[in-house]
Protein backbone atom coordinates (compact mmCIF):
# COMPACT_ATOMS: atom_id res chain seq x y z
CA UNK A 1 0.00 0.00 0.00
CA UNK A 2 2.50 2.35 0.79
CA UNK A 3 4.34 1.65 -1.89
CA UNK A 4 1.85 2.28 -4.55
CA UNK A 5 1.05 5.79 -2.51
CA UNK A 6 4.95 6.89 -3.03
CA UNK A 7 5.05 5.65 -6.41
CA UNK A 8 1.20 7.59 -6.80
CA UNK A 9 2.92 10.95 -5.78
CA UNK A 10 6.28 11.11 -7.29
CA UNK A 11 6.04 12.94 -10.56
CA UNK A 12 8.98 11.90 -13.63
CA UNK A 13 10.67 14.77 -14.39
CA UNK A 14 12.54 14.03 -17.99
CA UNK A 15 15.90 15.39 -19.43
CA UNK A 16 16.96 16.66 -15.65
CA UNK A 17 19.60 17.14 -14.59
CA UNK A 18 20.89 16.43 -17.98
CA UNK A 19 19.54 14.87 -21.24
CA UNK A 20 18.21 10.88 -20.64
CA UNK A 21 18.24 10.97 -17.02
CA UNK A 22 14.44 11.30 -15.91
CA UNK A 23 14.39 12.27 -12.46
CA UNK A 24 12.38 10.85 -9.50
CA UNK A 25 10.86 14.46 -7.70
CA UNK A 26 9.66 13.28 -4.15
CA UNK A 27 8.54 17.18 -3.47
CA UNK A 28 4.94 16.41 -3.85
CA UNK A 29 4.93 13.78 -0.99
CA UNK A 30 5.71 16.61 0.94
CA UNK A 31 2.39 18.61 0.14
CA UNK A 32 0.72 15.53 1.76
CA UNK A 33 1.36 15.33 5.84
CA UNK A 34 -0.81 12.01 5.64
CA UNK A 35 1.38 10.24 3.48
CA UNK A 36 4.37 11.29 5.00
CA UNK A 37 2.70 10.29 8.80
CA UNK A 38 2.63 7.38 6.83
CA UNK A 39 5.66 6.89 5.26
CA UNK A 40 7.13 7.26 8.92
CA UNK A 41 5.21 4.57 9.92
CA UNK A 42 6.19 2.34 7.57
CA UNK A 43 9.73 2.71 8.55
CA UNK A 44 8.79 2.39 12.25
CA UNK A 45 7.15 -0.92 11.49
CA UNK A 46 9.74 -2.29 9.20
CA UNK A 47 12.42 -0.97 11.41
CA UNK A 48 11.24 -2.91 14.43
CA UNK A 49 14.14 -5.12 16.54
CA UNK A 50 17.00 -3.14 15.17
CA UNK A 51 19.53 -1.18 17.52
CA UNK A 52 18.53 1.71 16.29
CA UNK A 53 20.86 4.54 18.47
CA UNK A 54 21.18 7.12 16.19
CA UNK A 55 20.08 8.16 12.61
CA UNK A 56 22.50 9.74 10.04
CA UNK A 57 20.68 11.69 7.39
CA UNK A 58 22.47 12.28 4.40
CA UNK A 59 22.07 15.81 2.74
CA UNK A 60 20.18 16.79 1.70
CA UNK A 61 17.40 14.77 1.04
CA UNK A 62 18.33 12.54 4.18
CA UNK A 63 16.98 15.70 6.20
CA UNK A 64 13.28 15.39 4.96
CA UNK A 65 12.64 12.19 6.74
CA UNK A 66 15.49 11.28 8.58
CA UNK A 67 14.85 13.80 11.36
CA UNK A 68 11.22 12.56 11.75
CA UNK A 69 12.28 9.45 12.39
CA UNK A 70 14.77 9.83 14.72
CA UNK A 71 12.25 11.70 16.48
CA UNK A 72 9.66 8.81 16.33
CA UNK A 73 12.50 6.71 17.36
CA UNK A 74 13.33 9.03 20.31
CA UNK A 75 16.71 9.13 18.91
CA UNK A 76 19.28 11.35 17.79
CA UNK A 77 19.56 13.11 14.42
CA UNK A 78 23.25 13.61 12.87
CA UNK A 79 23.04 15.33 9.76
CA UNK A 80 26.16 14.19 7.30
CA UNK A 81 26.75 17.31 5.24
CA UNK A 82 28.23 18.43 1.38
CA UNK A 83 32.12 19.75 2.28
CA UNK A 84 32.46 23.19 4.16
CA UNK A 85 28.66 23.16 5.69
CA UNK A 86 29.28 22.71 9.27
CA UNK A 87 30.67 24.75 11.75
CA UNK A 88 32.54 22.84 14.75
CA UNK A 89 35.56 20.02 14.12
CA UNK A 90 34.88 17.79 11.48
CA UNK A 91 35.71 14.09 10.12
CA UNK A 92 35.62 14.23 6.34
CA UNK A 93 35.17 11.28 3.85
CA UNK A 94 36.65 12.22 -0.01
CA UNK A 95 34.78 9.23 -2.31
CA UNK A 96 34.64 8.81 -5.88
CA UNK A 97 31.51 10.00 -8.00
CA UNK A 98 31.02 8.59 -11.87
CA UNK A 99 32.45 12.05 -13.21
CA UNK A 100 34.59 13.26 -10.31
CA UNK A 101 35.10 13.46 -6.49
CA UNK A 102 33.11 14.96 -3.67
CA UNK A 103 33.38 15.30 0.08
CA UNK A 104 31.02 14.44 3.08
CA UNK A 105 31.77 15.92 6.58
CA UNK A 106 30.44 14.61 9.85
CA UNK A 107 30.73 16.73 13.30
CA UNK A 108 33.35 14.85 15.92
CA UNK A 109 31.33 14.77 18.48
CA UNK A 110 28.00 13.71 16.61
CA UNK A 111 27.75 10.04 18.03
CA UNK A 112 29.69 8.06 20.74
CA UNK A 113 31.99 5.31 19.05
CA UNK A 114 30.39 1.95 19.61
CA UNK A 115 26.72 3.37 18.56
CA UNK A 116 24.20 1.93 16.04
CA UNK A 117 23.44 4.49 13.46
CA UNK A 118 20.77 3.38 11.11
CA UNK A 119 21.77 5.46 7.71
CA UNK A 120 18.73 7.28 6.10
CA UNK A 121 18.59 9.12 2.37
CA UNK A 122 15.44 9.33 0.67
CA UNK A 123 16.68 7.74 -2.98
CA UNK A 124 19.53 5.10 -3.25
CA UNK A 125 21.21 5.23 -6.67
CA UNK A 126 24.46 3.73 -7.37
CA UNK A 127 25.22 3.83 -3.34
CA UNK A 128 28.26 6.12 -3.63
CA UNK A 129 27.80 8.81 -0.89
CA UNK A 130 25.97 6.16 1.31
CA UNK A 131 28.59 3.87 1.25
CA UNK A 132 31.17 6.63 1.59
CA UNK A 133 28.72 8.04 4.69
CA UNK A 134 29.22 3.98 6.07
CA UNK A 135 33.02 4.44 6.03
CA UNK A 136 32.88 7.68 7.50
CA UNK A 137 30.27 6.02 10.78
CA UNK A 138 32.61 3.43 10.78
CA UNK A 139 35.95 5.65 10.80
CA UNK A 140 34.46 7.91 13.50
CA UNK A 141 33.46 4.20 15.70
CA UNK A 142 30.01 4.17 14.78
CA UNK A 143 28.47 0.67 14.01
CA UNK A 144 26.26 1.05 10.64
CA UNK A 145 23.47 -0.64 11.61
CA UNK A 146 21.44 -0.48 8.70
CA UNK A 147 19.70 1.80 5.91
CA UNK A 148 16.56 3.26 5.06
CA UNK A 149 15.44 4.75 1.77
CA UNK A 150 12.11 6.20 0.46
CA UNK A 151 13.07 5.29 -3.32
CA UNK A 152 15.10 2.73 -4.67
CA UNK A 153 16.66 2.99 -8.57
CA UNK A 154 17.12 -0.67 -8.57
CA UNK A 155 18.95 -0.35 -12.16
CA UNK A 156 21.74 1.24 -10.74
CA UNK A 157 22.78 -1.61 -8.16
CA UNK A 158 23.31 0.67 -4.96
CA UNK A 159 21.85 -2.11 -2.97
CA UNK A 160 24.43 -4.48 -4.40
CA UNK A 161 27.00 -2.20 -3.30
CA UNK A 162 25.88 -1.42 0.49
CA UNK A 163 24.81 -5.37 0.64
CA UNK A 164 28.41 -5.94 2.34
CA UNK A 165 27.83 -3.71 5.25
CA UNK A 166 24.46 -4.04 6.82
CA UNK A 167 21.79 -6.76 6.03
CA UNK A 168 19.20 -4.11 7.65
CA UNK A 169 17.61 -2.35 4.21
CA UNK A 170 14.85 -0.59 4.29
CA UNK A 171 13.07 0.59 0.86
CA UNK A 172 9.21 1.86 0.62
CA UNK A 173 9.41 2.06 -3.17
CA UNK A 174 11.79 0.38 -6.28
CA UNK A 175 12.01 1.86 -9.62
């Protein structure tokens, strides 16, 4: 049901960013507050009997949902943040993108070592800042202890690539 309610709201945007790609635009789930109650839920339910400690939202799309849940969960949020975004002492993760390099920064003092931090973006792709966001958890001491997506672009085996670290994978919708 819940998938079909995601899949119901996202609108195709063609040709964006660049010619062929057609982009999955979650912004209208966010004119809804019912389906996004319920899109926490559904997370909730499929999250239960994981150590859940903290959640690591990846920006910036990790934001939209990842702080709600952490607050259902009655846990903390971390934000992990685009190079040069946050202001105390940082741990930084350089990573490989298709055409390029890019940089993810997480605070020092964000999560104890030894924690379970259940990773959280809404779309996995090809998995390349979420894996580089598991090496960073796992750098600081963190324990990855799983991850949870809205969308899934199942053509573009991310969830082949983050299989290694967690079994725990959470996805509402697959494309």
């Amino acid at each position: 049901m819940i998938t079909e309610q995601i899949k119901k709201a996202i609108r195709d945007i063609p040709d964006f960013p660049k010619p062929g790609i057609i982009f999955k635009d979650i912004t209208p789930i966010l004119k809804d507050p019912a389906l996004c109650d319920n899109i926490i839920n559904a997370f909730v339910e499929q999250l239960k009997g994981t150590q859940i400690d903290v959640i690591a939202g990846i920006e910036s799309r990790g934001f939209l949902f990842g702080l709600t849940l952490a607050s259902k969960l009655g846990v903390p949020f971390v934000p992990i943040r685009k190079a040069g975004k946050l202001p105390y002492t940082i741990k930084r993760k350089a990573y490989k993108l298709e055409y390029g390099e890019a940089v993810i920064e997480c605070h020092t003092d964000a999560f104890e070592p030894g924690q379970h931090i259940l990773i959280h973006d809404d779309l996995l792709a090809t998995g390349g800042t979420v894996t580089a966001a598991s090496e960073l958890i796992e750098e600081m001491g963190g324990i990855v202890a799983g991850f949870s997506f809205v969308v899934e672009l199942g053509f573009l085996k991310g969830r082949e690539r983050i299989a290694p670290i967690s079994d725990t994978l959470v996805v509402l919708a697959e494309y």
